[in-house]
Each structure stands twice: as C-alpha cells, then as structure tokens.
Protein backbone atom coordinates (compact mmCIF):
# COMPACT_ATOMS: atom_id res chain seq x y z
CA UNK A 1 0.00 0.00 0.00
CA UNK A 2 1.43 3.49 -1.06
CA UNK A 3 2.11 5.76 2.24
CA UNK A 4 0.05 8.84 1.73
CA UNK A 5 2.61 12.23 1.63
CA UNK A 6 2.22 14.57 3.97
CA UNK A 7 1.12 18.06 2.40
CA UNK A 8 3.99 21.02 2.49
CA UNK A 9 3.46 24.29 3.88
CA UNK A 10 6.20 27.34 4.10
CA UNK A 11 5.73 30.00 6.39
CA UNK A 12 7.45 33.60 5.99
CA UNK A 13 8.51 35.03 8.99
CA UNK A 14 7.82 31.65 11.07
CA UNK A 15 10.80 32.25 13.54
CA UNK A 16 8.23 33.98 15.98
CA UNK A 17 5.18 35.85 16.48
CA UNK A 18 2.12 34.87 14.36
CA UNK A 19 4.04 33.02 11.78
CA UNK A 20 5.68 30.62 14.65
CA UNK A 21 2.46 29.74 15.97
CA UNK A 22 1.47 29.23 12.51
CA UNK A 23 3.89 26.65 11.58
CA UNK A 24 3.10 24.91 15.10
CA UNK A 25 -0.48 24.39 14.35
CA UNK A 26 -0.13 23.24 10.97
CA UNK A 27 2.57 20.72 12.16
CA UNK A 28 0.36 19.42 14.74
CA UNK A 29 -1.77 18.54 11.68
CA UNK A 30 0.83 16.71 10.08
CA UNK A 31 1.62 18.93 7.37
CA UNK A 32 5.35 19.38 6.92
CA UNK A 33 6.26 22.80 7.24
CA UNK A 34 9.40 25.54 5.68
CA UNK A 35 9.72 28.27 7.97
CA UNK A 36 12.01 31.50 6.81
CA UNK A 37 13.73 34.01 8.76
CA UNK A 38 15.72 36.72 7.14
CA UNK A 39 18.52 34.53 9.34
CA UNK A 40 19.37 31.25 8.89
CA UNK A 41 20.55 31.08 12.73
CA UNK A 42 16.69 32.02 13.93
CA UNK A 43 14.79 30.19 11.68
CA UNK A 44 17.42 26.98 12.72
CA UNK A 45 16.35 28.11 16.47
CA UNK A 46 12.81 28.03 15.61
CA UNK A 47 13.08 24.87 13.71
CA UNK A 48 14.44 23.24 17.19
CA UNK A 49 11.58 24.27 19.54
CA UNK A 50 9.18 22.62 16.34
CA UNK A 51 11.60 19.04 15.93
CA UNK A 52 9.06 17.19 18.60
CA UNK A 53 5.93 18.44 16.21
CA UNK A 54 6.81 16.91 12.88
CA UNK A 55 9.26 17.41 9.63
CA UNK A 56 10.43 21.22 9.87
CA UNK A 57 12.87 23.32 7.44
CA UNK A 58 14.72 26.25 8.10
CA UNK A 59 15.06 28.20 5.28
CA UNK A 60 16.79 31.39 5.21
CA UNK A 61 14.90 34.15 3.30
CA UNK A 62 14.40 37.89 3.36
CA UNK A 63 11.10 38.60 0.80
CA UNK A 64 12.41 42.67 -0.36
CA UNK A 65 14.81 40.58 -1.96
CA UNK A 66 14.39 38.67 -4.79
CA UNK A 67 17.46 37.10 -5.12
CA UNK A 68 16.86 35.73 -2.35
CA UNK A 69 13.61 34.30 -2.46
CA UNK A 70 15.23 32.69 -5.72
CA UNK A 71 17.55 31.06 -3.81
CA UNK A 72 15.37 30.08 -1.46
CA UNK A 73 13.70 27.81 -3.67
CA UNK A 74 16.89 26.32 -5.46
CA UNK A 75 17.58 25.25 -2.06
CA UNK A 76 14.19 23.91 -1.41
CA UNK A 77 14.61 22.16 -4.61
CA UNK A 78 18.18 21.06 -4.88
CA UNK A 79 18.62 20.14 -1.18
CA UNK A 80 15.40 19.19 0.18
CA UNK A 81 13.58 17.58 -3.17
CA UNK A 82 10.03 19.20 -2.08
CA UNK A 83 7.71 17.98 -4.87
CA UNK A 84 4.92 20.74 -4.24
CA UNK A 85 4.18 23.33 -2.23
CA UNK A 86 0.58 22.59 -0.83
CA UNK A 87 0.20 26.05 1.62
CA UNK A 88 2.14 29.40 0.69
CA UNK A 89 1.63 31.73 4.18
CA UNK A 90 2.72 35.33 3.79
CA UNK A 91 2.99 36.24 7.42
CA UNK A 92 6.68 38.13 6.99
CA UNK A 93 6.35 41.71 7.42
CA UNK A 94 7.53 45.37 9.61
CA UNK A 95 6.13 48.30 11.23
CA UNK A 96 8.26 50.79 11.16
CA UNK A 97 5.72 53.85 11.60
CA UNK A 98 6.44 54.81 15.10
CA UNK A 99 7.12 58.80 15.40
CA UNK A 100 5.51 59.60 12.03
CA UNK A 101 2.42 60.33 10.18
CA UNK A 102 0.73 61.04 6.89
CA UNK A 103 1.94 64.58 6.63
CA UNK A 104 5.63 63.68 7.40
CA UNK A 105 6.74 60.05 6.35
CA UNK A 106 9.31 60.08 4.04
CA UNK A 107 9.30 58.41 0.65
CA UNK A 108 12.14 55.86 1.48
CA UNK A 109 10.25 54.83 4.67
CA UNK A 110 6.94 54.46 2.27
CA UNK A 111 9.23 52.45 -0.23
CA UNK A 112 10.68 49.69 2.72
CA UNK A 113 7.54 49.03 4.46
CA UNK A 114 5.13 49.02 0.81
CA UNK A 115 8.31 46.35 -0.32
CA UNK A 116 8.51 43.99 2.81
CA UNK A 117 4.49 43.84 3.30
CA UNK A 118 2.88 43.99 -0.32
CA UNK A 119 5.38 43.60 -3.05
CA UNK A 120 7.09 40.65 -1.06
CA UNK A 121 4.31 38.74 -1.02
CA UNK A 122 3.31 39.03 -4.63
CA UNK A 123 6.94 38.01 -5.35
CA UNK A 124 6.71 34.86 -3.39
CA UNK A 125 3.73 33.47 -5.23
CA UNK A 126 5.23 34.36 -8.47
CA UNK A 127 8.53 32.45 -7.68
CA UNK A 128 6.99 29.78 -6.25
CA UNK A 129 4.17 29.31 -8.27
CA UNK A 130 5.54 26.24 -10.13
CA UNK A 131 4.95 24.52 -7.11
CA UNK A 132 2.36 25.28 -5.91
CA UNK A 133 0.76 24.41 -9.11
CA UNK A 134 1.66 20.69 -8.17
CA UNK A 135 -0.65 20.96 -5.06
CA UNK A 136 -4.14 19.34 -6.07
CA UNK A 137 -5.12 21.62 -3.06
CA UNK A 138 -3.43 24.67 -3.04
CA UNK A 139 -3.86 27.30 -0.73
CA UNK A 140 -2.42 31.00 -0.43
CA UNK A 141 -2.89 32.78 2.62
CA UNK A 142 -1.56 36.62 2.98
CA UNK A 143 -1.49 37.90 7.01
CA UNK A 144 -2.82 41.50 6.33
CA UNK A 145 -4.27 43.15 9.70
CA UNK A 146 -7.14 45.71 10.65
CA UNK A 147 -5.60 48.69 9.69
CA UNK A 148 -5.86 47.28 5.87
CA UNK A 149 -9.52 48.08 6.06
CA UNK A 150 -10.51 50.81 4.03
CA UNK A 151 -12.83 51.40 7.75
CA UNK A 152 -9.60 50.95 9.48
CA UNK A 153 -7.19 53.36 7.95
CA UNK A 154 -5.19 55.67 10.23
CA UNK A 155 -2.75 58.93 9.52
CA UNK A 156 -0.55 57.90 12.37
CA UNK A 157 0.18 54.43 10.66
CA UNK A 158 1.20 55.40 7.36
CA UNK A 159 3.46 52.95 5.27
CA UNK A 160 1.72 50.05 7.34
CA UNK A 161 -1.76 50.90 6.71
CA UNK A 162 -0.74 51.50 2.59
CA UNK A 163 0.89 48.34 2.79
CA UNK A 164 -1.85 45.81 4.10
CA UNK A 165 -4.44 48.02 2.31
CA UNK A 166 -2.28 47.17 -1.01
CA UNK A 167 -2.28 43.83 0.21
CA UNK A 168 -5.23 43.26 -0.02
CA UNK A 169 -5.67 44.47 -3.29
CA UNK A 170 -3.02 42.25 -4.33
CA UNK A 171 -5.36 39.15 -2.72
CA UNK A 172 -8.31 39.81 -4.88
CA UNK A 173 -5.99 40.02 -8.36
CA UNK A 174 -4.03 37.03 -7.34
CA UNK A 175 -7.67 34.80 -6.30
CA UNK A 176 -8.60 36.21 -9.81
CA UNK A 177 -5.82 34.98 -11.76
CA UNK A 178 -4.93 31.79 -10.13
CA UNK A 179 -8.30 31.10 -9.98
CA UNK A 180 -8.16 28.97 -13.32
CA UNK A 181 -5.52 27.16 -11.43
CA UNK A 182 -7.55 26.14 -8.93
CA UNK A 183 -5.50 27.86 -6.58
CA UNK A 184 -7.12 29.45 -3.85
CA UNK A 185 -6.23 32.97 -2.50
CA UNK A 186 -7.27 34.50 0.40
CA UNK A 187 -6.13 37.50 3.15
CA UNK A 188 -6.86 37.20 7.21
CA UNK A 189 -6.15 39.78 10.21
CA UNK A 190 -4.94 38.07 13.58
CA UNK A 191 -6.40 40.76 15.15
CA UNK A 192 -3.99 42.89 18.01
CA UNK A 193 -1.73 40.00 18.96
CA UNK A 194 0.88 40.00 21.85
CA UNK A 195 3.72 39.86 19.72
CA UNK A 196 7.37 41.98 19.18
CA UNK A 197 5.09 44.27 16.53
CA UNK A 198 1.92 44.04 18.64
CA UNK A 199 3.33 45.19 22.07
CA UNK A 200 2.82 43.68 25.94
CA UNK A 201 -0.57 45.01 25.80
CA UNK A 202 -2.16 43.31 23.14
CA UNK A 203 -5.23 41.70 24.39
CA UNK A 204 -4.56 37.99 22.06
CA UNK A 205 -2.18 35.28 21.91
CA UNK A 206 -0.09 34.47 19.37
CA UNK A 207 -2.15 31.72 19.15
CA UNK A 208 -5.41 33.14 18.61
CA UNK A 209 -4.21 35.13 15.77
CA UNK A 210 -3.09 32.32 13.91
CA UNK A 211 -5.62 30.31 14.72
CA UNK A 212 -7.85 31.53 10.99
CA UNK A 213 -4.81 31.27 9.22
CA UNK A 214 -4.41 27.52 9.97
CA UNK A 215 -8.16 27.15 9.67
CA UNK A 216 -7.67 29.00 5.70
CA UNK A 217 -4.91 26.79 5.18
CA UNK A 218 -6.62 23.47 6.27
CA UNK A 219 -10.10 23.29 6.32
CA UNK A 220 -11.45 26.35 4.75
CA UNK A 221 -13.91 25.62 1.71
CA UNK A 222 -12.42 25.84 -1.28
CA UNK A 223 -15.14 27.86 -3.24
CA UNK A 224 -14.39 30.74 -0.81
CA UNK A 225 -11.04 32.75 -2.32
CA UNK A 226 -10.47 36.88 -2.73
CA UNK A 227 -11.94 37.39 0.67
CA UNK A 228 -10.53 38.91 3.76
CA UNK A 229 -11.61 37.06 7.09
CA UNK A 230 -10.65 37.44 11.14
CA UNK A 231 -12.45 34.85 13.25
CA UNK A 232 -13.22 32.42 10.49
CA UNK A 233 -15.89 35.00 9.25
CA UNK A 234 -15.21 37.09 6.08
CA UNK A 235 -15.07 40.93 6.65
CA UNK A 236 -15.30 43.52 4.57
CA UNK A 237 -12.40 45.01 2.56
C-alpha cells in the first residue's frame, strides 16, 4: 500500500510571532512545514523548539529581496527535493511607523515598508508558483491586519496601513488569476496579537491570531477565495 505524503506548507517570517504559531499548528496537523527568517541562525532556532511536532525546514529568506527568495527555492529544490508546495503563508512583514504620520513620512520609509508587506508577497507566489501548481489543493494565505480596512485606515500608521491596504488588493488580483488554477487565494487579520510588533498590551495570543490562518490553510472551503476574514468569518475590505 502506497504511504500517503504529507502536504507542504512554508511560512514567511515563522521564527516567531504569528508566523511561529502558525507553523506549530499546521505541524500538529501533520503537514510538513518551511519556515524563513531573514537569518538562517533564527529560523534553525525556531526549527528546534518545532523538531518534537513533525518534519520542519529552516530556510533562510528575506522577501524585499528577490534574489533571495530565488535562492530560497533552489535550495528547497536542490537540497530538500520538495515535490509541491501545498500552503504558501505570507505572514513576513515590519512596522516601522512609530514617530511619524501622513503629513511627514518620508518616501524611502513608504518604499521599505510598501516592499517587505505587499510587493514581497506578490513576489513569493510568483517564484513559487511552479509549485504550488503541483498541489491538487493549493492554498495561499496573505497575514494583512485591521488597519488594511478601508474602515480601518489611520494617519498615524502610514506605510503600514498603505501596505496591508495594497495587500489586499493584491489578494483579490491574485484569487482572480490563479483562480483557473484552482488555486485558492485569500487575506486574514490576527487581530492585536501580543507579539514583538503588537506590544505587551495586546489583548490575544499568538495563538489566537493564527488560529484563521491555519483554519484558511486546512479546512477552509475551497469555493471561498479573494476574501478577507478574522475569526473564520469574512469581513469587509
């Protein structure tokens, strides 16, 4: 009898936070799962604190960069033979707004946040596209947040707010092109999560904010793509 493979998932940004707890839930339900770090030494850290849950890569990655999101995937390929990529989870992404608004954010401060939080991930599913195309149940899930509501804009959150806002945009046109593929496409907010970004306050777990993600990524129905959910319920762009 042929052993059934375990379905792939890579997680951006899955040395901590959101994107840890991420990779930790889908491992628990036996997916194999690629977690990147802009370093190889913390996403090898990570990896160790996820051994005891299942198959986990360490894959070192920084998504402004395309040469090295390239090479991440010649080393998937080359080193680690991954047939398919089954879940692609953009979670990787930076606040850097603190001390400016609207009125005085500079351009280059526009350019690195707009790059690391919208452009990266429509560079990821472009490179790694080909396999995700071998999944027979492919699933893309983008990590946007609150203040990507058009409702939930603020002036003292500049590049961040541009950046999941664009985000999303770039969630509807991806669920509209790949939806030939039958790749499905969709964006979540974890909601204010107790995190490095999210601050000692935050009223949620780590856990609790990845807990949709997982659910998009696993058991989701598949007719439901180009939306933009927190709690398992879609909310509006």
């Amino acid at each position: 009898m042929e052993l059934k493979q375990s379905k792939t998932a890579l997680v951006t940004g899955g040395n901590r936070g959101i994107g840890f707890a991420i990779a930790r839930g889908l491992m628990q339900k036996g997916y194999e799962v690629i977690i990147t770090s802009r370093s190889l030494d913390k996403a090898k850290e990570a990896a160790e604190k996820l051994q005891e849950f299942g198959k986990v890569i360490p894959i070192e990655l920084d998504v402004t960069d395309d040469d090295s999101i390239e090479q991440a995937l010649n080393t998937l390929n080359q080193n680690h033979k991954i047939p398919r990529l089954d879940v692609l989870i953009n979670n990787a992404g930076i606040y850097p707004d603190e001390g400016v608004n609207i009125l005085t954010i500079s351009r280059d401060l526009l350019d690195l946040t707009l790059n690391a939080n919208t452009f990266g991930p429509v560079q990821m599913v472009q490179v790694f596209l080909p396999l995700l195309e071998k999944s027979e149940d492919a699933r893309i899930i983008n990590v946007s947040s609150g203040y990507g509501e058009i409702n939930g804009l603020s002036a003292d959150v500049p590049s961040y707010c541009l950046s999941k806002l664009a985000l999303n945009g770039a969630t509807i046109m991806l669920a509209q092109s790949l939806r030939s593929k039958g790749i499905v496409v969709n964006a979540m907010c974890p909601g204010w999560v107790k995190t490095d970004m999210g601050g000692e306050s935050a009223p949620r777990s780590p856990e609790q904010g990845a807990d949709t993600a997982i659910w998009l990524a696993t058991e989701a129905p598949r007719n439901e793509t180009g939306k933009f959910w927190r709690d398992r319920q879609v909310i509006s762009y």
